[in-house]
Protein backbone atom coordinates (compact mmCIF):
# COMPACT_ATOMS: atom_id res chain seq x y z
CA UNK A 1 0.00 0.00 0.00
CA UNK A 2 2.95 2.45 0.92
CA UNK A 3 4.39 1.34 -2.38
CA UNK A 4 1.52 2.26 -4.27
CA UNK A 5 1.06 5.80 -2.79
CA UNK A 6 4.61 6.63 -3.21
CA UNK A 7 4.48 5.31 -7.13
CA UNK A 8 1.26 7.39 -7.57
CA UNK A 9 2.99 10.63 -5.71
CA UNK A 10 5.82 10.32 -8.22
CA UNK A 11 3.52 9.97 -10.58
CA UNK A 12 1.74 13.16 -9.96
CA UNK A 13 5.29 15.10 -9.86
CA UNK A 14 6.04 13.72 -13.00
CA UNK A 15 2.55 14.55 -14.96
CA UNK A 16 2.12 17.80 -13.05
CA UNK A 17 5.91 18.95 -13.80
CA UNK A 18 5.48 17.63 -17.87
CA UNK A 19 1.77 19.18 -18.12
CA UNK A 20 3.24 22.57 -16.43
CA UNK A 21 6.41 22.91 -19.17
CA UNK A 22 3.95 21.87 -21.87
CA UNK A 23 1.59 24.74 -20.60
CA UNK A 24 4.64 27.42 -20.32
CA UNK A 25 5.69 25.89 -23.53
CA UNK A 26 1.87 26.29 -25.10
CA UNK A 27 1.98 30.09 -23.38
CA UNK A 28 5.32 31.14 -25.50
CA UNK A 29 3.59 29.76 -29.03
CA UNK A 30 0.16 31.48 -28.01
CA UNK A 31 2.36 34.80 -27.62
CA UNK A 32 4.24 34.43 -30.67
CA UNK A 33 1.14 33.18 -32.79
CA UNK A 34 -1.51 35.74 -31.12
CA UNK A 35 0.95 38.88 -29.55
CA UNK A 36 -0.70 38.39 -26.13
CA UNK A 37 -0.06 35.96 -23.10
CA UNK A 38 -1.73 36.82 -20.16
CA UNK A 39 0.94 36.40 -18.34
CA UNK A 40 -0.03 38.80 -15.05
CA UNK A 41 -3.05 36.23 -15.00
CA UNK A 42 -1.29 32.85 -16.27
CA UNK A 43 2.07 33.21 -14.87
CA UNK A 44 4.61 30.44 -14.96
CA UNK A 45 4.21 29.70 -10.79
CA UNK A 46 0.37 29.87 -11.45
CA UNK A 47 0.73 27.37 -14.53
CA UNK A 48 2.87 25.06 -12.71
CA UNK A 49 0.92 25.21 -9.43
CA UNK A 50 -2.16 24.71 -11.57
CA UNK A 51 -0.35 21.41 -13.20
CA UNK A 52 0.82 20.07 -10.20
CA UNK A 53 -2.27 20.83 -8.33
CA UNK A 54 -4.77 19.28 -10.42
CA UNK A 55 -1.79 15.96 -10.88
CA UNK A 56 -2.04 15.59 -7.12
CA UNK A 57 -5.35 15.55 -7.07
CA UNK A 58 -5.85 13.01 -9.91
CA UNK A 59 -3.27 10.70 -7.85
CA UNK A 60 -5.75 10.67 -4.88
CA UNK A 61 -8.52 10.09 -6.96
CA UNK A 62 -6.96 7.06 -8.41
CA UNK A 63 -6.06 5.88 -5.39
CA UNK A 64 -9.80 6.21 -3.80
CA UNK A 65 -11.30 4.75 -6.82
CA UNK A 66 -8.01 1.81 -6.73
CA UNK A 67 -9.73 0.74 -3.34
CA UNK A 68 -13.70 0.68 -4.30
CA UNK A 69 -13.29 -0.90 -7.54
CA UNK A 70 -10.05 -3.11 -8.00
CA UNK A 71 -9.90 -4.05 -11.30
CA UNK A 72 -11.99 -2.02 -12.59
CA UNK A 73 -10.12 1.19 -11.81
CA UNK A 74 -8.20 2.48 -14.61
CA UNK A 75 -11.47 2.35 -17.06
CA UNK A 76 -13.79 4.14 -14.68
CA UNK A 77 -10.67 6.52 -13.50
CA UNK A 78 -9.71 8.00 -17.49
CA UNK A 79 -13.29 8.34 -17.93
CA UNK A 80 -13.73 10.55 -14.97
CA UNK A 81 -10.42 12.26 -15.94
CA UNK A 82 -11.61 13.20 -19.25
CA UNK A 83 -15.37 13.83 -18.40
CA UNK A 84 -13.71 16.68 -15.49
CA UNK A 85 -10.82 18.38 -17.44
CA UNK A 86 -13.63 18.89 -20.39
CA UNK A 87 -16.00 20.26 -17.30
CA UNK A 88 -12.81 22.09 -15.82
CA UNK A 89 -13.14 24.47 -19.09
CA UNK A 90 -16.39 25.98 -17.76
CA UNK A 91 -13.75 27.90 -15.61
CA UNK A 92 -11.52 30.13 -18.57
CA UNK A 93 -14.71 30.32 -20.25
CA UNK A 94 -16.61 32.12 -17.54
CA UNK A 95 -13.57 33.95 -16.12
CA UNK A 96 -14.10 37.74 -16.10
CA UNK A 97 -10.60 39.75 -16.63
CA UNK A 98 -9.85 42.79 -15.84
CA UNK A 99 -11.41 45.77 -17.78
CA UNK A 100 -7.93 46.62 -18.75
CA UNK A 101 -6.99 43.67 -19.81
CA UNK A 102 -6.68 43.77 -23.78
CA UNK A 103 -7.75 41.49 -25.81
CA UNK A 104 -10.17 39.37 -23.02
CA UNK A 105 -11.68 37.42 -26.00
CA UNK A 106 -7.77 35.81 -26.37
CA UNK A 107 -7.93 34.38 -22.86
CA UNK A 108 -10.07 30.93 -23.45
CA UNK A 109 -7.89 30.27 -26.30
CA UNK A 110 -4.68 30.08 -24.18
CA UNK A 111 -6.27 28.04 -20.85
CA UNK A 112 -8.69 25.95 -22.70
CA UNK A 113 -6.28 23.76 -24.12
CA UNK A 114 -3.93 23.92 -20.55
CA UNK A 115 -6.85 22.26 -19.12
CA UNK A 116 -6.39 19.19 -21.02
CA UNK A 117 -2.53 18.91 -20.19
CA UNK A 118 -2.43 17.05 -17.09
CA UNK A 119 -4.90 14.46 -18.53
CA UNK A 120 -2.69 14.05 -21.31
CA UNK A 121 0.51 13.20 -19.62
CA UNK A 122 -1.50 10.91 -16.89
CA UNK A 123 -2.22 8.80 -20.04
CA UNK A 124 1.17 9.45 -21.40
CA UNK A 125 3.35 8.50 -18.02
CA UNK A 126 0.88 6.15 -16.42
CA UNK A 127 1.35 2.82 -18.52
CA UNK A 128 5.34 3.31 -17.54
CA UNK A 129 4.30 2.26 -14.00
CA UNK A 130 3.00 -1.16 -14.94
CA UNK A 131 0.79 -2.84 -12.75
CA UNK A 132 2.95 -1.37 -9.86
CA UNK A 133 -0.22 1.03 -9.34
């Protein structure tokens, strides 16, 4: 059991670390393709944090679900996963900038697609752990 929350901790470093340089990565195309980053509002420590945050909580997730369903997990886990990072969007969609922000229209253009980062490297990372978790 220790074993298993350890892997799934290093786990979440690993997706939360990849899906935050993928985001900061994402930000510096958006800026070159569009002229405008947000960054006062998506700043690399709020990207990161962001990646990390929502890796960590995926890892305890998996690990709740891991003890109701057995083997079952890992099919009822990516759907969740996938059916809450498209609800996650609601957020960037709905968020109101400041007034003098320029350009607010720009904004769900760079955060909707951050939103789908950590899911992506969960399904990237995860079948390197085996059957260890």
């Amino acid at each position: 059991m220790l074993k298993k929350i350890l892997l799934l901790a290093l786990l979440a470093v690993l997706v939360g670390v990849l899906s935050g340089v993928a985001g900061i990565v994402y930000q510096k195309v958006y800026i070159e393709t569009v002229g405008e980053g947000f960054v006062e509002i998506a700043s690399v420590k709020n990207i990161i944090g962001a990646s990390l945050l929502g890796a960590f909580v995926a890892a305890i997730g998996y690990f709740l679900l891991s003890l109701v369903l057995k083997g079952k997990t890992e099919m009822v886990f990516n759907l969740l996963f996938v059916i809450l990072s498209f609800a996650s969007i609601l957020g960037p969609i709905g968020f109101k900038l400041p007034l003098e922000q320029e350009m607010p229209e720009l904004f769900p253009g760079l955060a909707v697609p951050m939103h789908f980062f950590p899911a992506l490297g969960w399904f990237a990372l995860k079948p390197l752990f085996g059957k260890s978790i």
